[in-house]
N, C-alpha and C. Protein backbone atom coordinates (compact mmCIF):
# COMPACT_ATOMS: atom_id res chain seq x y z
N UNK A 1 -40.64 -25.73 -22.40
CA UNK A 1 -39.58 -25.58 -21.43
C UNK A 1 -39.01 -24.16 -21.54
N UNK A 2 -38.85 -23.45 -20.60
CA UNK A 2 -38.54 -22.23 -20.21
C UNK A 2 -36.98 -22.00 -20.61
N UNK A 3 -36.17 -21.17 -21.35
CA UNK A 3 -34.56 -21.08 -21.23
C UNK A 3 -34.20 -20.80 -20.58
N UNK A 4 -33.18 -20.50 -19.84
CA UNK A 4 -31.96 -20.36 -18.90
C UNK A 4 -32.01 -19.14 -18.73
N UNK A 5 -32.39 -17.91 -19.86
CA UNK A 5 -32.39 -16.89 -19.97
C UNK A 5 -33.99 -16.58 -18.92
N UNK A 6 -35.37 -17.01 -19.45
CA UNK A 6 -36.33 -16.97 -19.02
C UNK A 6 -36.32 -17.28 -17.55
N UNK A 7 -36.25 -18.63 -17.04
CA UNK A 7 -35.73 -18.92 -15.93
C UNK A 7 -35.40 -17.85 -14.90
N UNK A 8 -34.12 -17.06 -15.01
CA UNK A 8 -33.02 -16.37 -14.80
C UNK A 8 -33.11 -14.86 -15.68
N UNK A 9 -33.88 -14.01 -15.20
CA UNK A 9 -34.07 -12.99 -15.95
C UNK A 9 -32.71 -12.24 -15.23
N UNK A 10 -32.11 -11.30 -16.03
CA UNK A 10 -30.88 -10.12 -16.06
C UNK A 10 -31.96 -8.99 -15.42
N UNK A 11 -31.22 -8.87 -13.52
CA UNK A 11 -31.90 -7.70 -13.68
C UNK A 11 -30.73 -6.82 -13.25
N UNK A 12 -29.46 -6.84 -13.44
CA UNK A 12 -29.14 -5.76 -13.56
C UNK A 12 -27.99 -6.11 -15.28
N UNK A 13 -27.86 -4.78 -15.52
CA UNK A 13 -27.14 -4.73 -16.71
C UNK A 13 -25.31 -5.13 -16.47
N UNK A 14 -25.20 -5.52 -17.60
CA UNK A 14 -23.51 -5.67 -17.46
C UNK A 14 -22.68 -5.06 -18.56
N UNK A 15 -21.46 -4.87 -18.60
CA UNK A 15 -20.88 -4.32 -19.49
C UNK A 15 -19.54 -5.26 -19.50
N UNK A 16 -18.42 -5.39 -20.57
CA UNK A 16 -17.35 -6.12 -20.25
C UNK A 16 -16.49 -5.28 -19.75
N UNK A 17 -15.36 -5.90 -18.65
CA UNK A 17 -13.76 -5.22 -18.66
C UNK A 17 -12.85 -6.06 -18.98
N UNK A 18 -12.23 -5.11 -19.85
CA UNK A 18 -11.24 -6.12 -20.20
C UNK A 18 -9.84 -6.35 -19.35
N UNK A 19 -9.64 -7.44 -19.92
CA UNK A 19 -8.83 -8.13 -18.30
C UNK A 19 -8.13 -7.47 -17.83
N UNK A 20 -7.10 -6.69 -18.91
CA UNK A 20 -5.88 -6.07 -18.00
C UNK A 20 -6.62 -4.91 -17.39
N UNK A 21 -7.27 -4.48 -17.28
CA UNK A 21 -7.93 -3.64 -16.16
C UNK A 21 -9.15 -4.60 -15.04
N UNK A 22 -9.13 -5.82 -15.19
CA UNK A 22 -10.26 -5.64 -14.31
C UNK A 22 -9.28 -6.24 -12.73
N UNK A 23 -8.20 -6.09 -12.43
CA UNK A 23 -8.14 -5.67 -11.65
C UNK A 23 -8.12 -4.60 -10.10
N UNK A 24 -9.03 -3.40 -11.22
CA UNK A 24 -9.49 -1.66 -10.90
C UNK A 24 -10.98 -2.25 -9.85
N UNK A 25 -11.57 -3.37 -10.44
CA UNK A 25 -12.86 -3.75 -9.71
C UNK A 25 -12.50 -3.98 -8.74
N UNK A 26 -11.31 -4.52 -7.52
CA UNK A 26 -11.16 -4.98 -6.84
C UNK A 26 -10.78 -4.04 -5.38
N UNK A 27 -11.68 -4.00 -4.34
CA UNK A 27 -11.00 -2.72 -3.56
C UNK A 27 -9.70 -3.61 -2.98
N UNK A 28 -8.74 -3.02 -3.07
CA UNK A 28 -7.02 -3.89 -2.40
C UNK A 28 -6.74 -3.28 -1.15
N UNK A 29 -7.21 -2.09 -0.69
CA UNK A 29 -6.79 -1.38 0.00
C UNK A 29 -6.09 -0.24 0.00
N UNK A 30 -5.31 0.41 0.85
CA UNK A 30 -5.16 1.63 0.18
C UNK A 30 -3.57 1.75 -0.17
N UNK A 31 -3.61 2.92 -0.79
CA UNK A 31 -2.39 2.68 -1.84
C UNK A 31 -1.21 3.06 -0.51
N UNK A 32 0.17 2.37 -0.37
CA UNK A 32 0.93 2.15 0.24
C UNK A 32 2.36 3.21 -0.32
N UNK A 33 2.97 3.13 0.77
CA UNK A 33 4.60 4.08 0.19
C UNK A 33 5.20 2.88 1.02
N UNK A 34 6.40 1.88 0.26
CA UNK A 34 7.18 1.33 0.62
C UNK A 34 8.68 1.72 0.48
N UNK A 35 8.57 1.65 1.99
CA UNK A 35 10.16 2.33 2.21
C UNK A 35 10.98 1.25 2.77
N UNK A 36 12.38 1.49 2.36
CA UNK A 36 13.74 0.54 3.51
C UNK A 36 14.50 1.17 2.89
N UNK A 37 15.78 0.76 3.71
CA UNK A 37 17.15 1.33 3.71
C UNK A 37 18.51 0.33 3.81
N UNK A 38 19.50 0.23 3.23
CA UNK A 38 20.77 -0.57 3.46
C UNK A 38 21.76 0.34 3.02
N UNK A 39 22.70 -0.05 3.92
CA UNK A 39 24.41 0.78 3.39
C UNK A 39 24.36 2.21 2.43
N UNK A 40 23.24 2.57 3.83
CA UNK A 40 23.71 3.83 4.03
C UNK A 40 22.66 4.64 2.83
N UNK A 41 22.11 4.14 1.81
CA UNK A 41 21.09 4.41 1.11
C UNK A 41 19.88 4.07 1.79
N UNK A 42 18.70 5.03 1.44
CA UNK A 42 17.34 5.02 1.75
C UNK A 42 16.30 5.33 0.81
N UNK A 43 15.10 4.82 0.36
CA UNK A 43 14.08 4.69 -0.52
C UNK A 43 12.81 4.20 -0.49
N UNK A 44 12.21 5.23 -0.92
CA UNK A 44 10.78 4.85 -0.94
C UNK A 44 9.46 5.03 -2.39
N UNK A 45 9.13 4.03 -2.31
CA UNK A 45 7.97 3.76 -3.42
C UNK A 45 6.88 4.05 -3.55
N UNK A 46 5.56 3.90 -4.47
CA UNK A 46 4.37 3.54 -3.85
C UNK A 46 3.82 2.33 -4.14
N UNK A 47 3.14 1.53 -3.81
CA UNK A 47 2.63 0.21 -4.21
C UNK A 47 1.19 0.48 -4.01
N UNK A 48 0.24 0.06 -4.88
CA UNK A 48 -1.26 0.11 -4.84
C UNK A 48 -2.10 -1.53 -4.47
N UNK A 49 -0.72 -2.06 -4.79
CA UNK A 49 -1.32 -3.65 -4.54
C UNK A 49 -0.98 -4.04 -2.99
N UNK A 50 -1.20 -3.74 -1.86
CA UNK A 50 -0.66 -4.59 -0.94
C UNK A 50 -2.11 -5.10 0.07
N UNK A 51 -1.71 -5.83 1.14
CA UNK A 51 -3.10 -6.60 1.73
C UNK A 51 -2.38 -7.51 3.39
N UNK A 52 -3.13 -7.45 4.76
CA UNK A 52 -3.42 -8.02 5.55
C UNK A 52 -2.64 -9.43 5.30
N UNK A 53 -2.71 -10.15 5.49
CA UNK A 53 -2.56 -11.84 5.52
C UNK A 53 -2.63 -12.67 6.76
N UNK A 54 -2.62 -12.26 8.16
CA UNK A 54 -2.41 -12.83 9.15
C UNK A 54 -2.67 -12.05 10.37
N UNK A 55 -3.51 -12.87 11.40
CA UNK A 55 -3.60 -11.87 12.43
C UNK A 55 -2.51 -11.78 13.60
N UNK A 56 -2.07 -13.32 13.76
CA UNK A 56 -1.23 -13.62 14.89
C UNK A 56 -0.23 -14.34 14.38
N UNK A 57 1.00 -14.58 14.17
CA UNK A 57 1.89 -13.03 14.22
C UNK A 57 0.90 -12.47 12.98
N UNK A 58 1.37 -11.02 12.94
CA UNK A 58 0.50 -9.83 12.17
C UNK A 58 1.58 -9.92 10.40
N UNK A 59 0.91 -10.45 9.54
CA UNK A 59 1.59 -10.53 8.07
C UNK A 59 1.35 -9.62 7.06
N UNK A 60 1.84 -9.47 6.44
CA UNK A 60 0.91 -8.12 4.88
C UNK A 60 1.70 -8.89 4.03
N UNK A 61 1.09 -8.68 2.50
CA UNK A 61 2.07 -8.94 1.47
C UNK A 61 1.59 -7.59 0.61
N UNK A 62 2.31 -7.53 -0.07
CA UNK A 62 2.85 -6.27 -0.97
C UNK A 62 3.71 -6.60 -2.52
N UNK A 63 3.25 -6.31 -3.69
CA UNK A 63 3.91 -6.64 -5.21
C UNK A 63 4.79 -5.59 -5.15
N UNK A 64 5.90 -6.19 -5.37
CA UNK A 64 7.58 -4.93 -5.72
C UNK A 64 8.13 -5.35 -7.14
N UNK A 65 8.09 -4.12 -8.24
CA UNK A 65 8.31 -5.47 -9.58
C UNK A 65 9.99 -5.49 -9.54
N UNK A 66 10.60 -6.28 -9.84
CA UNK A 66 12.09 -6.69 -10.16
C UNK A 66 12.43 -5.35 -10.57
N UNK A 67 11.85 -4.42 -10.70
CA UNK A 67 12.87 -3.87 -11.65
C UNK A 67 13.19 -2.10 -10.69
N UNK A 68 12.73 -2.39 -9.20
CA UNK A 68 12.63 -0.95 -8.83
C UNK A 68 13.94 -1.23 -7.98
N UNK A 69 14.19 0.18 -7.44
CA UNK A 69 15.46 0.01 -6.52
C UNK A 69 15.15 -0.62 -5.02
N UNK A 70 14.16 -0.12 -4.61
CA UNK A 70 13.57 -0.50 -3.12
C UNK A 70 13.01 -2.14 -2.87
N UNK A 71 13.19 -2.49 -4.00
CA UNK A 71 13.61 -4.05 -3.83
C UNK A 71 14.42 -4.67 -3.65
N UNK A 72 15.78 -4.08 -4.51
CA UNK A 72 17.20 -4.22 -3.93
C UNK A 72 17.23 -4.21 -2.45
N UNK A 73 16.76 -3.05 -1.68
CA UNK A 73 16.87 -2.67 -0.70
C UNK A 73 16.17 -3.58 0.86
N UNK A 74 15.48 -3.99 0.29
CA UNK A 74 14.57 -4.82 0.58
C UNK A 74 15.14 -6.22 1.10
N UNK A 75 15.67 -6.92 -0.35
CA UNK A 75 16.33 -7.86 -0.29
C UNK A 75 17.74 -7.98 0.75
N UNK A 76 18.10 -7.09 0.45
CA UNK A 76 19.66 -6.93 1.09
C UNK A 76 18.96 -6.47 3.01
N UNK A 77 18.66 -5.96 3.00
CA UNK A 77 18.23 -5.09 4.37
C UNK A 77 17.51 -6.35 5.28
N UNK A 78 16.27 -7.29 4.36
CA UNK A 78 15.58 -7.71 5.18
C UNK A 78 13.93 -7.22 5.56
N UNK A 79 13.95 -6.08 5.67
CA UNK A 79 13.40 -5.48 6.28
C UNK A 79 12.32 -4.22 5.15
N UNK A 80 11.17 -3.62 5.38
CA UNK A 80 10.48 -2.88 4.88
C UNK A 80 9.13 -1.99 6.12
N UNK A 81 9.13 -0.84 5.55
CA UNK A 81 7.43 0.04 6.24
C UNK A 81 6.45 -0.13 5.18
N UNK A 82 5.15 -0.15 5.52
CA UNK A 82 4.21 -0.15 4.66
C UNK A 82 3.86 1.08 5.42
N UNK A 83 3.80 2.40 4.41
CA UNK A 83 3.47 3.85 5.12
C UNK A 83 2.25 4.15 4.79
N UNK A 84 1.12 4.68 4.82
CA UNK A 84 -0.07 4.85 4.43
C UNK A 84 -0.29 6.35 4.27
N UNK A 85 -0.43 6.62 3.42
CA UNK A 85 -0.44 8.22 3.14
C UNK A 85 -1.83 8.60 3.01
N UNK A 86 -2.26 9.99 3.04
CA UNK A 86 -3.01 10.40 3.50
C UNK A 86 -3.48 11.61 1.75
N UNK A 87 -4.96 11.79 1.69
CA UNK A 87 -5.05 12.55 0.34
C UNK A 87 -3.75 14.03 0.18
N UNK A 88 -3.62 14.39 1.55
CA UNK A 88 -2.40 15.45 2.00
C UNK A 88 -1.02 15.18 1.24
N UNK A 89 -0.85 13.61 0.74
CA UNK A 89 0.25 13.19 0.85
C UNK A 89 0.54 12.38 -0.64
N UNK A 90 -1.04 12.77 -1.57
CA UNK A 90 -1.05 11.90 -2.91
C UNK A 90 -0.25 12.58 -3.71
N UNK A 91 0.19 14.12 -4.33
CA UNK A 91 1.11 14.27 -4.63
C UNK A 91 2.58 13.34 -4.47
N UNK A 92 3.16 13.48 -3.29
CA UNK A 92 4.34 12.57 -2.77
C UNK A 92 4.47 11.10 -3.51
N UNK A 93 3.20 10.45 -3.10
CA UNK A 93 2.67 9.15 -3.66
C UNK A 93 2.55 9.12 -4.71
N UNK A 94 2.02 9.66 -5.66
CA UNK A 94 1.97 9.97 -7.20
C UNK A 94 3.89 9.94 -7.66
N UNK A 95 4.72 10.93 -7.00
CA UNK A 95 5.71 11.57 -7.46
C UNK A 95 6.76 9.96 -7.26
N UNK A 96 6.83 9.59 -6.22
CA UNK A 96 7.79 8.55 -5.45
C UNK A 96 7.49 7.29 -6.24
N UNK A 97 6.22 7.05 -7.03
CA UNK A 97 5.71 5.92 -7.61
C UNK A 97 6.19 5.85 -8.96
N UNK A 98 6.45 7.27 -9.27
CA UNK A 98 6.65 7.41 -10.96
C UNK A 98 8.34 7.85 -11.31
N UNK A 99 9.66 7.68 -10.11
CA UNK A 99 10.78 8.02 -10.34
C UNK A 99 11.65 6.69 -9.58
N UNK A 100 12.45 6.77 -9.95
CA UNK A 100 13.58 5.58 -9.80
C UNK A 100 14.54 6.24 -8.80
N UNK A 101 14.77 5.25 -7.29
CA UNK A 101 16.13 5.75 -6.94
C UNK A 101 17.27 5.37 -7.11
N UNK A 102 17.22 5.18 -7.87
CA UNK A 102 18.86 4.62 -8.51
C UNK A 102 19.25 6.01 -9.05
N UNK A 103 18.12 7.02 -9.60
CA UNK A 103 18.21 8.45 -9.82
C UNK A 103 18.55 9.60 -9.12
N UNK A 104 17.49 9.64 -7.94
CA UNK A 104 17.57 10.03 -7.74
C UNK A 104 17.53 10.12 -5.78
N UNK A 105 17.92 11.06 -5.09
CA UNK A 105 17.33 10.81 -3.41
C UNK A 105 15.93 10.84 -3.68
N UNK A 106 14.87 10.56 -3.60
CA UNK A 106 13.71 10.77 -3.87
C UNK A 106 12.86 11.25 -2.17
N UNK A 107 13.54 11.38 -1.24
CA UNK A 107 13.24 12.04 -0.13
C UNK A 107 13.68 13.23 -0.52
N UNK A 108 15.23 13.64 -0.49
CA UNK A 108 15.85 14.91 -0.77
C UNK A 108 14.79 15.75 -1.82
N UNK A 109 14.66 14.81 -3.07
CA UNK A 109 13.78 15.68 -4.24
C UNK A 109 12.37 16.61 -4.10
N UNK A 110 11.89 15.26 -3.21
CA UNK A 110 10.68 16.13 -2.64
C UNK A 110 10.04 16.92 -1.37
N UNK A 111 11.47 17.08 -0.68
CA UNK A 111 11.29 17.17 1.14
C UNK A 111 10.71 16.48 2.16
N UNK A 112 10.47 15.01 1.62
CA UNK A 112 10.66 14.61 2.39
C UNK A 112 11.10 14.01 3.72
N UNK A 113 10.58 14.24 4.93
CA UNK A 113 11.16 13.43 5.85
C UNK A 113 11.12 12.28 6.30
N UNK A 114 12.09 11.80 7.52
CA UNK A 114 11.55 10.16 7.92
C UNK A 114 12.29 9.81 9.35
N UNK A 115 11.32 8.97 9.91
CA UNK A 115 12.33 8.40 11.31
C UNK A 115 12.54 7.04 10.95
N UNK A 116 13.71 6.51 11.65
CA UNK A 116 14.20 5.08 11.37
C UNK A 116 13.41 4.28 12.31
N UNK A 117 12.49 3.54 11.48
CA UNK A 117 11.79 2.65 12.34
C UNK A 117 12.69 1.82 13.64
N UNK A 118 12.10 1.76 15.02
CA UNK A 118 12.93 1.33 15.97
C UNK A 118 13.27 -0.36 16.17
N UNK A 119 12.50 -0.68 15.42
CA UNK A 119 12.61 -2.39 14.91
C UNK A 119 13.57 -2.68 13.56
N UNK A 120 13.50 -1.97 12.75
CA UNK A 120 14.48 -2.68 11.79
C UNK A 120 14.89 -1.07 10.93
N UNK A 121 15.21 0.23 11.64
CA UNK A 121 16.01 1.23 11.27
C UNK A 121 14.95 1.44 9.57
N UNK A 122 13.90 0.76 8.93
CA UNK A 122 13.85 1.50 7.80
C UNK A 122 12.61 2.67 8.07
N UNK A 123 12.75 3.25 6.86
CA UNK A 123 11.78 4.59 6.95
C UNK A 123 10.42 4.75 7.17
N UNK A 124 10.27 5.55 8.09
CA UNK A 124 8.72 5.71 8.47
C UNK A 124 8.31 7.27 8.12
N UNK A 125 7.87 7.27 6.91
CA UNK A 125 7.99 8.78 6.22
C UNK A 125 6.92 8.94 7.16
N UNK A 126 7.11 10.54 7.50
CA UNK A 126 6.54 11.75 7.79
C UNK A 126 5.64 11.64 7.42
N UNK A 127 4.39 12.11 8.09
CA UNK A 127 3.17 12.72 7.66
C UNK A 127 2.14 11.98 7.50
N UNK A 128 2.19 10.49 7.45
CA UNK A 128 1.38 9.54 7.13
C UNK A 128 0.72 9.09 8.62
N UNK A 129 -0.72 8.40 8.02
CA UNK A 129 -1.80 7.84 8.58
C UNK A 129 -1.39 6.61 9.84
N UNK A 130 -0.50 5.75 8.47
CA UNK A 130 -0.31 4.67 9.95
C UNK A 130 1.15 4.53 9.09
N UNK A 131 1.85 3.17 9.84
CA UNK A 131 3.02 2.57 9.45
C UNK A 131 2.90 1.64 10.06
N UNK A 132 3.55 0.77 9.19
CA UNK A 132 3.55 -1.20 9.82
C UNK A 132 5.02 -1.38 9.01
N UNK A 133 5.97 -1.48 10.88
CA UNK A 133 7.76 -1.78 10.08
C UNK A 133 7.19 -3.57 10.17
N UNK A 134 8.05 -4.10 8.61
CA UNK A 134 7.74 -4.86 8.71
C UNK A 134 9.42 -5.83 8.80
N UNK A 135 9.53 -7.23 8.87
CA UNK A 135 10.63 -8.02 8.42
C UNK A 135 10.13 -9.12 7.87
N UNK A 136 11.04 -8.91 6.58
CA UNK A 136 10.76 -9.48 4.88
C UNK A 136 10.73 -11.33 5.50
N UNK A 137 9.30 -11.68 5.09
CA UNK A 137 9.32 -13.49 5.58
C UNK A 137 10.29 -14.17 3.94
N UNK A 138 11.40 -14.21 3.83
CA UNK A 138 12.14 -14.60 2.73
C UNK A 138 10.97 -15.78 1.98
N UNK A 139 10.67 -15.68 0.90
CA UNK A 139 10.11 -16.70 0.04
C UNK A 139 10.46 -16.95 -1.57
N UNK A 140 11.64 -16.69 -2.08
CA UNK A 140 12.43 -16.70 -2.99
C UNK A 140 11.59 -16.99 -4.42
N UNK A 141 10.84 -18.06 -4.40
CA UNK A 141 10.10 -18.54 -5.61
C UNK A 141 8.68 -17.57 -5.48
N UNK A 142 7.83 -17.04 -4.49
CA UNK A 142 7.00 -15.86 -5.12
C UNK A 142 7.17 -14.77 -5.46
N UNK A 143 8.66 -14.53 -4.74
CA UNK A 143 9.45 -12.82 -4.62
C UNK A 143 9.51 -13.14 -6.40
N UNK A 144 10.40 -14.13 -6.67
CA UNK A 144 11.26 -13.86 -8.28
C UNK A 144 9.99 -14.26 -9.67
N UNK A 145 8.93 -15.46 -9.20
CA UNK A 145 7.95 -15.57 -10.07
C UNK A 145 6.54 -14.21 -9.98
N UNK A 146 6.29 -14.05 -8.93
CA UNK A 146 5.29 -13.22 -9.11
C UNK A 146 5.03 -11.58 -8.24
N UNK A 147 6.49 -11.43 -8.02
CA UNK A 147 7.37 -10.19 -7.18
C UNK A 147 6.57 -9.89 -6.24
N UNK A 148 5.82 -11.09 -5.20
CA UNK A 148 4.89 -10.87 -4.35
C UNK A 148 6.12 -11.17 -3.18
N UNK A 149 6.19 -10.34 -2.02
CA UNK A 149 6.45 -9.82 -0.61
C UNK A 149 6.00 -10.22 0.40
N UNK A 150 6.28 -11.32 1.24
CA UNK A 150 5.83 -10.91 2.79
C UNK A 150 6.73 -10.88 3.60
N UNK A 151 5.91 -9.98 4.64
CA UNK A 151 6.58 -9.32 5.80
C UNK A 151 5.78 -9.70 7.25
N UNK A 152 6.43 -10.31 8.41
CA UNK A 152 5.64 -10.11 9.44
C UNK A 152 5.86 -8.24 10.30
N UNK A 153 4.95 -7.97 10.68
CA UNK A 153 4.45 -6.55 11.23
C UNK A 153 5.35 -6.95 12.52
N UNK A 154 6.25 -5.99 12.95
CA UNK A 154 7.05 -6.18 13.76
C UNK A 154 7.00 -4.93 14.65
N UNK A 155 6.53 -3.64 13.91
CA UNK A 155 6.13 -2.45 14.99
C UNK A 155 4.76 -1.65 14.21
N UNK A 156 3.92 -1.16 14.16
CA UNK A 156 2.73 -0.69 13.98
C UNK A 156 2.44 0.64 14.56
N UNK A 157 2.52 1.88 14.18
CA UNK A 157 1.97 3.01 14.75
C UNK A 157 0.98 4.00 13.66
N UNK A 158 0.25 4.35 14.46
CA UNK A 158 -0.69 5.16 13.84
C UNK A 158 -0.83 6.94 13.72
N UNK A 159 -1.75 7.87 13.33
CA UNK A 159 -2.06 9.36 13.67
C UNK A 159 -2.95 8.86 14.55
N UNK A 160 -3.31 9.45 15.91
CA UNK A 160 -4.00 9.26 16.85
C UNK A 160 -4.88 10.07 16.51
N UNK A 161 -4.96 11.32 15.69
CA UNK A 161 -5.73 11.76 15.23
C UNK A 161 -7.31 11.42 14.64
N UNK A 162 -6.83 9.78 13.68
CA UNK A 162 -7.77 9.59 12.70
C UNK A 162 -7.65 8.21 13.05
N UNK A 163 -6.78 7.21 14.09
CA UNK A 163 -6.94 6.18 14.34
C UNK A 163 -6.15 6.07 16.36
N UNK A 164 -7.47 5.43 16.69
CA UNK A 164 -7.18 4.76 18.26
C UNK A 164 -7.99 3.77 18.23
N UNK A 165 -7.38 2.84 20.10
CA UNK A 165 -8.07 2.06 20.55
C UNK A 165 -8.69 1.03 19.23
N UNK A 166 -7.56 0.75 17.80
CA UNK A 166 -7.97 -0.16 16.78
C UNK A 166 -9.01 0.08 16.03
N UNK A 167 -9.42 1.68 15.35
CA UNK A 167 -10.32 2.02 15.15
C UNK A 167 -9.95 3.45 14.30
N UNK A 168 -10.58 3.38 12.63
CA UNK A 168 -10.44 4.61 12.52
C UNK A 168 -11.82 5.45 12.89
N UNK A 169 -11.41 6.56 13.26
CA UNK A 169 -12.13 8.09 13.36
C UNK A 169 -11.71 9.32 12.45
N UNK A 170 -11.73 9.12 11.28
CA UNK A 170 -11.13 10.40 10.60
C UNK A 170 -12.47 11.77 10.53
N UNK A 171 -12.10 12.38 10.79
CA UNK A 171 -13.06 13.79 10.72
C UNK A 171 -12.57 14.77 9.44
N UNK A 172 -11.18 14.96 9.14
CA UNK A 172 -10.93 15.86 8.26
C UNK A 172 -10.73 14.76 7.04
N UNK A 173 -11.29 15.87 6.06
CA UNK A 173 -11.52 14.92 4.93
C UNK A 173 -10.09 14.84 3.87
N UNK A 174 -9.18 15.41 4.20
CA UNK A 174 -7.45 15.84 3.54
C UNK A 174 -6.95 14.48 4.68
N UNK A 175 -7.62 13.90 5.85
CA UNK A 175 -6.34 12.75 6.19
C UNK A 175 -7.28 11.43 6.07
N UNK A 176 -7.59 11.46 4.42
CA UNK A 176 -8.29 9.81 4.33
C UNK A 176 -6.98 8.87 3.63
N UNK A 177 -7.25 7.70 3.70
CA UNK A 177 -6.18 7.13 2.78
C UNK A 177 -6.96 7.17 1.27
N UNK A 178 -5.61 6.69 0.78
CA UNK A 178 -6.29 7.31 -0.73
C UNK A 178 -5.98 6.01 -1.76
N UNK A 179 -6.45 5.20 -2.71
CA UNK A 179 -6.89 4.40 -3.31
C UNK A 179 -5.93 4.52 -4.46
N UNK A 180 -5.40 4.23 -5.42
CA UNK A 180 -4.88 4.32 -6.87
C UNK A 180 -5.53 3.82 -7.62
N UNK A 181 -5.90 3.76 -9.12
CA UNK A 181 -6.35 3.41 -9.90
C UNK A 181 -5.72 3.35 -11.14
N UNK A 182 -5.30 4.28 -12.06
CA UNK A 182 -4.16 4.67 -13.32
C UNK A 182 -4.29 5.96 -13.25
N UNK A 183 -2.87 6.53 -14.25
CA UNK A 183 -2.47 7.83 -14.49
C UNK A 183 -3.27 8.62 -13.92
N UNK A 184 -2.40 8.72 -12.65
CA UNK A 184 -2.45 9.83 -11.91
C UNK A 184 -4.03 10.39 -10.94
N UNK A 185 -5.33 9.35 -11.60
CA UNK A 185 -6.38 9.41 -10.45
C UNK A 185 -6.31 8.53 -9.17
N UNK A 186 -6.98 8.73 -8.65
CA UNK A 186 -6.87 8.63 -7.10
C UNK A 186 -8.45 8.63 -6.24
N UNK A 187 -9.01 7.41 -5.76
CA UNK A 187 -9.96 7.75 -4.92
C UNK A 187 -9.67 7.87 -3.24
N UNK A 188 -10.53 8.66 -2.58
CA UNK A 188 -10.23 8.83 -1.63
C UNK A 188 -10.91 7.67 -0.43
N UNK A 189 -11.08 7.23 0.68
CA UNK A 189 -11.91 6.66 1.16
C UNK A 189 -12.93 7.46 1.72
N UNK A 190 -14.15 6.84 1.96
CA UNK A 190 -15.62 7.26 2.23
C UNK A 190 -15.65 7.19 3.80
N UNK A 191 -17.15 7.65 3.78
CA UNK A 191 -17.49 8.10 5.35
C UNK A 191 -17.78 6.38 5.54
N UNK A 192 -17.89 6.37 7.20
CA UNK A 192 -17.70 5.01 7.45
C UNK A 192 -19.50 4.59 8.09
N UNK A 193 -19.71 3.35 7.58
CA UNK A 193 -21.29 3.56 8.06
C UNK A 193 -21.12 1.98 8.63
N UNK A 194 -22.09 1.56 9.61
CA UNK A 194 -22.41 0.68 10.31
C UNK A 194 -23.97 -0.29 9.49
N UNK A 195 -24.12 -1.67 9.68
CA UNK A 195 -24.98 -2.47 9.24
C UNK A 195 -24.92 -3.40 10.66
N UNK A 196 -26.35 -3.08 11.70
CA UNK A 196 -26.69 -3.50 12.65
C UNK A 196 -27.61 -4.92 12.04
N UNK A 197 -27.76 -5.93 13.30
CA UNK A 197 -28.33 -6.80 12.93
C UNK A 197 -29.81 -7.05 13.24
């Protein structure tokens, strides 16, 4: 009788990851700047974990850990942008991900700008790829157990540049979205290829 091994020959090699990283295997999408605003304060983050959920109404969820300010903000407001920044814009994203605003303006710090989304007034920083204003679907027991977020997509705009007609077209290689991984690397996204049938 043949083993399991014989049977079932290894043809490609494996190596282990260990757990607390093997979430790096997983493409999530691209790394996010979450912004909102209440009483008169405004703030923005980056989040590397966020994702789609729904087509009709349009949903995302997004991880905010307990312990940042733009969750406060969040909570109280209602409301959040999922901003999509661009390799142009990984500095910013790097910088906004690694400081607290309870510290500091973290727009003011880095020149950033922003328009008040026309659906729920929070920030739609400058310079970015797309934006999806969203309003926070309240879910109390995933927000506080596993600081997971949803939002239904309530306004959606893009760079017409590198996205129309529901479709990206990026040509310059400085406005891809850009990926996170740890300290401070960053992948960019790839050229886009088609699989006909």
């Amino acid at each position: 009788m043949l083993s399991l091994h014989e049977r079932h020959p290894m043809k490609h090699e494996r190596v282990p990851v260990e757990l607390a990283k093997s979430y790096r295997l997983l493409n999530h999408g691209p790394t996010v700047m979450v912004s909102s605003a209440h009483g008169g304060k405004a703030n923005v983050m980056s989040a590397a974990w966020s994702m789609p959920l729904d087509f009709a109404p349009p949903k995302v969820a997004v991880v905010i850990d307990k312990s940042t300010f733009t969750r406060g903000l969040i909570e109280a407001s209602g409301a959040f942008v999922l901003n999509v920044p661009s390799r142009e814009l990984a500095r910013l994203t790097l910088a906004v991900g690694s400081e607290s605003g309870r510290d500091i303006d973290k727009f003011a710090a880095h020149g950033a700008t922003w328009t008040p989304g026309e659906h729920t007034g929070a920030p739609l920083v400058d310079g970015c790829l797309g934006w999806l204003e969203c309003r926070l679907i309240p879910e109390p027991h995933i927000q506080q157990a596993y600081d997971l977020f949803l939002g239904e997509v309530v306004g959606a705009w893009a760079d017409p540049s590198v996205f129309t007609d529901g479709h990206w077209h990026i040509q310059d290689p400085a406005k891809r979205s850009i990926h996170y991984v740890a300290g401070g690397h960053f992948f960019e996204i790839g050229a886009q290829f088609e699989v006909k049938d």
